[in-house]
C-alpha atoms as a PDB file:
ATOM      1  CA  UNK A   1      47.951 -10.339  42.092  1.00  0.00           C
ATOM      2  CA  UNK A   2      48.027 -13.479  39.853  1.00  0.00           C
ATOM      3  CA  UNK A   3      51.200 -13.023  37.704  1.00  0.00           C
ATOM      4  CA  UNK A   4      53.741 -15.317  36.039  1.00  0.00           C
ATOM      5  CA  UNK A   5      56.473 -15.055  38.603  1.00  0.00           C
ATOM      6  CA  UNK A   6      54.061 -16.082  41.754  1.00  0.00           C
ATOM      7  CA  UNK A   7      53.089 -19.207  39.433  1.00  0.00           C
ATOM      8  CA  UNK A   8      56.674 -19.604  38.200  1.00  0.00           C
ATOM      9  CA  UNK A   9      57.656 -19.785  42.096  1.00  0.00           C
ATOM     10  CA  UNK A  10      55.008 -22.564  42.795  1.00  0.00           C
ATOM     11  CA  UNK A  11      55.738 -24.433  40.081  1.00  0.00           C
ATOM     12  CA  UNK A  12      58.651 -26.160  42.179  1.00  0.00           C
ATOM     13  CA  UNK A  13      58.314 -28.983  45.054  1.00  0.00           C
ATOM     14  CA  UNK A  14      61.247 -27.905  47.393  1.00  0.00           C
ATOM     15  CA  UNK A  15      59.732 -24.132  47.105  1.00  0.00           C
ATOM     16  CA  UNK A  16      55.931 -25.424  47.881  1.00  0.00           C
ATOM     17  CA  UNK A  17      57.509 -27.153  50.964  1.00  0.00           C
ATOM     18  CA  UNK A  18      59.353 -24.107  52.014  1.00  0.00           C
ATOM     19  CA  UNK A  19      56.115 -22.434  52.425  1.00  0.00           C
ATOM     20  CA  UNK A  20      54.372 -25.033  53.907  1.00  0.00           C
ATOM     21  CA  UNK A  21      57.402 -25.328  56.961  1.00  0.00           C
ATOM     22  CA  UNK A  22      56.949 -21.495  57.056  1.00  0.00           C
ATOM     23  CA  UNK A  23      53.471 -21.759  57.615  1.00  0.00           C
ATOM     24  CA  UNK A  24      54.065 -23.575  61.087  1.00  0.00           C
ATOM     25  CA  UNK A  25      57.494 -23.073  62.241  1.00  0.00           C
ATOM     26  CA  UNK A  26      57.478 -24.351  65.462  1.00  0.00           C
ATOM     27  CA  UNK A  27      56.705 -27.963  63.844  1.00  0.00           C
ATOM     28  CA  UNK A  28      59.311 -28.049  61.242  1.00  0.00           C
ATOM     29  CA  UNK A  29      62.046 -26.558  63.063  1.00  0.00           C
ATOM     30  CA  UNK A  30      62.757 -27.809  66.091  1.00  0.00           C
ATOM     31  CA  UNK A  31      65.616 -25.423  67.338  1.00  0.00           C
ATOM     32  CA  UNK A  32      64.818 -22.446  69.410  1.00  0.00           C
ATOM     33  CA  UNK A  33      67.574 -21.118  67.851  1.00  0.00           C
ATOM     34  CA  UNK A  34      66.099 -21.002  64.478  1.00  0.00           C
ATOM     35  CA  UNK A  35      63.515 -19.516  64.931  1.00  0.00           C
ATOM     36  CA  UNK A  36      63.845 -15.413  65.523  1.00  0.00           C
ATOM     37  CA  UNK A  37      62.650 -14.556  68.421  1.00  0.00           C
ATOM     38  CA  UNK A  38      59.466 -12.629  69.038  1.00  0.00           C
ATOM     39  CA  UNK A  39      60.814  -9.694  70.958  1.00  0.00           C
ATOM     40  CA  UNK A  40      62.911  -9.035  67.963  1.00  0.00           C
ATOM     41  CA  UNK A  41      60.098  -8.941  65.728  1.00  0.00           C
ATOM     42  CA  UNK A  42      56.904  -9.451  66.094  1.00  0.00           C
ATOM     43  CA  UNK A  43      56.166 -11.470  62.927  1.00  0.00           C
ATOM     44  CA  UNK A  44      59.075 -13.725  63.789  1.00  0.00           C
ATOM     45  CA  UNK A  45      60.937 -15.969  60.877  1.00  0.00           C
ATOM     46  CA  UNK A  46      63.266 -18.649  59.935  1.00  0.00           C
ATOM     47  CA  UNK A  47      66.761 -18.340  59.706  1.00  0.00           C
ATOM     48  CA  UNK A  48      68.017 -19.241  55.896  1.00  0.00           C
ATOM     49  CA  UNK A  49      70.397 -21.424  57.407  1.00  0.00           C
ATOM     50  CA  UNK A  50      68.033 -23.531  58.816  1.00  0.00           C
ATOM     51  CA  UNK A  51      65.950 -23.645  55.950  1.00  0.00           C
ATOM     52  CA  UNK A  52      68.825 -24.782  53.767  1.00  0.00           C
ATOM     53  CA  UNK A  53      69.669 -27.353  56.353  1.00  0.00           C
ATOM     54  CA  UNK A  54      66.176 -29.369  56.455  1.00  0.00           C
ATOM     55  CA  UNK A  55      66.025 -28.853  52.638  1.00  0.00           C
ATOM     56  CA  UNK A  56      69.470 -31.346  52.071  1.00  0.00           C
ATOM     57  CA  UNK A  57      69.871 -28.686  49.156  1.00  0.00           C
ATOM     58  CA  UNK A  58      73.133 -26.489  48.570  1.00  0.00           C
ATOM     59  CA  UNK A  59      73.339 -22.735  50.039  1.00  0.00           C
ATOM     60  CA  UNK A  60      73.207 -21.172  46.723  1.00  0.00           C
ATOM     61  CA  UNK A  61      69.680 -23.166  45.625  1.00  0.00           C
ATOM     62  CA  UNK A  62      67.917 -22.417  48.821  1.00  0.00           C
ATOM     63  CA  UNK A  63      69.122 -19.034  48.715  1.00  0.00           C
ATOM     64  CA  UNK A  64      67.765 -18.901  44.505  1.00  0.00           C
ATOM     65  CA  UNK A  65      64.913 -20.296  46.217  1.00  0.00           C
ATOM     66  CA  UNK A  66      64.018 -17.793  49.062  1.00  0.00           C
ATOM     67  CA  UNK A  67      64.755 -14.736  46.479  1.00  0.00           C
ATOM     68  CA  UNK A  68      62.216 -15.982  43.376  1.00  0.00           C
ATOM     69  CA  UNK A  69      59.627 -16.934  46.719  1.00  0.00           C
ATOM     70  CA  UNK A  70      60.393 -13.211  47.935  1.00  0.00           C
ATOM     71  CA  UNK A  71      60.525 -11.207  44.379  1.00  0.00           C
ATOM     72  CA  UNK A  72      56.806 -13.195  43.749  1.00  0.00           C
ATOM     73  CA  UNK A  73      55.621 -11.607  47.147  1.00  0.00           C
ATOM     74  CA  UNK A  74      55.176 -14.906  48.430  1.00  0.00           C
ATOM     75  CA  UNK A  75      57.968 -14.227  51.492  1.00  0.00           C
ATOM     76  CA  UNK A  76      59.377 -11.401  53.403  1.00  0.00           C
ATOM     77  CA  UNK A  77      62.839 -11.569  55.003  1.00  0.00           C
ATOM     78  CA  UNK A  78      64.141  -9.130  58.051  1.00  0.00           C
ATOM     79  CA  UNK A  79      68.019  -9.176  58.515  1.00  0.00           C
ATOM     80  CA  UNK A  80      69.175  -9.055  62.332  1.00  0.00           C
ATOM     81  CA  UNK A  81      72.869  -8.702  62.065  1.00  0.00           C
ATOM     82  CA  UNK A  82      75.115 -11.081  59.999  1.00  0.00           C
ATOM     83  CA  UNK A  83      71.935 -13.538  59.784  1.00  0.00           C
ATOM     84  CA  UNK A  84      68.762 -12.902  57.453  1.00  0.00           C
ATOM     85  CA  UNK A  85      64.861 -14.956  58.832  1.00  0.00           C
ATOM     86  CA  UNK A  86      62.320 -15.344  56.549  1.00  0.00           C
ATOM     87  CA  UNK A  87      58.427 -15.914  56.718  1.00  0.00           C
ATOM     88  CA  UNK A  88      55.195 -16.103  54.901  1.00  0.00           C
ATOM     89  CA  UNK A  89      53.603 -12.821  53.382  1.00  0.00           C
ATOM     90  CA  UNK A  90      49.934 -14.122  54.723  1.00  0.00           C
ATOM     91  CA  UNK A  91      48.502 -11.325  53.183  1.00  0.00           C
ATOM     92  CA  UNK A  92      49.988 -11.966  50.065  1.00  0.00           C
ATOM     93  CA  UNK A  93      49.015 -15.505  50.082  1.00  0.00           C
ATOM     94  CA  UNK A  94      45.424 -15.065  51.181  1.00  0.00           C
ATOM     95  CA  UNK A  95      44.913 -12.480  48.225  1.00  0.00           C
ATOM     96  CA  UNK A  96      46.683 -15.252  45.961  1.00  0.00           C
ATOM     97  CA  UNK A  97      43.842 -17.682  47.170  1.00  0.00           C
ATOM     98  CA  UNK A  98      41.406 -15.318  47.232  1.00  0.00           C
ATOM     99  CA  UNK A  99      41.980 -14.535  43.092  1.00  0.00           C
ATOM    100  CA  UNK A 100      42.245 -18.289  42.104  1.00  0.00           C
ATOM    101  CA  UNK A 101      38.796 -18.816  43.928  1.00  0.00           C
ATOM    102  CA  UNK A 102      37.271 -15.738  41.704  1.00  0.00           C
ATOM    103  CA  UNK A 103      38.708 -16.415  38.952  1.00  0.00           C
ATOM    104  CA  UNK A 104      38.614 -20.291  38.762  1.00  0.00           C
END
């Protein structure tokens, strides 16, 4: 699993505190409305929009952002309409941890 992209992808604050709100939603995000609802999915996510909105950053970086966190593995995103949510790829992440433990 360890590869340059996932490294690459970590290797940036603002991306390293996307995952961390992602990790517990509910804290960082304090509108319902952000947050997709769990009878539309039962993994649930974060609506890009939000996410763009508690970073300060432009559309276009956040979005940059999400993508290299997503092509690393690092995030999955589920579109519902005109609007795309994104969340953590736990098993992705745990296997990430898992390898730098072994390895390091």
């Amino acid at each position: 699993m360890m590869n340059k992209k996932i490294f690459k992808a970590l290797s940036n604050d603002t991306r390293l505190e996307i995952l961390d709100w992602l990790k517990n939603p509910h804290e960082h995000f304090d509108k319902p409305e952000a947050l997709l609802s769990k009878n539309l999915s039962d993994k649930g996510g974060v609506c890009v929009g939000d996410i763009q909105e508690k970073s300060g950053l432009s559309q276009s970086t956040i979005s940059s952002y999400l993508f290299m966190l997503q092509e690393a593995g690092l995030l999955e995103s589920e579109r519902h309409g005109k609007w795309t949510y994104y969340r953590r790829n736990e098993e992705a992440i745990k296997r990430l941890a898992d390898d730098i433990k072994e390895r390091l």
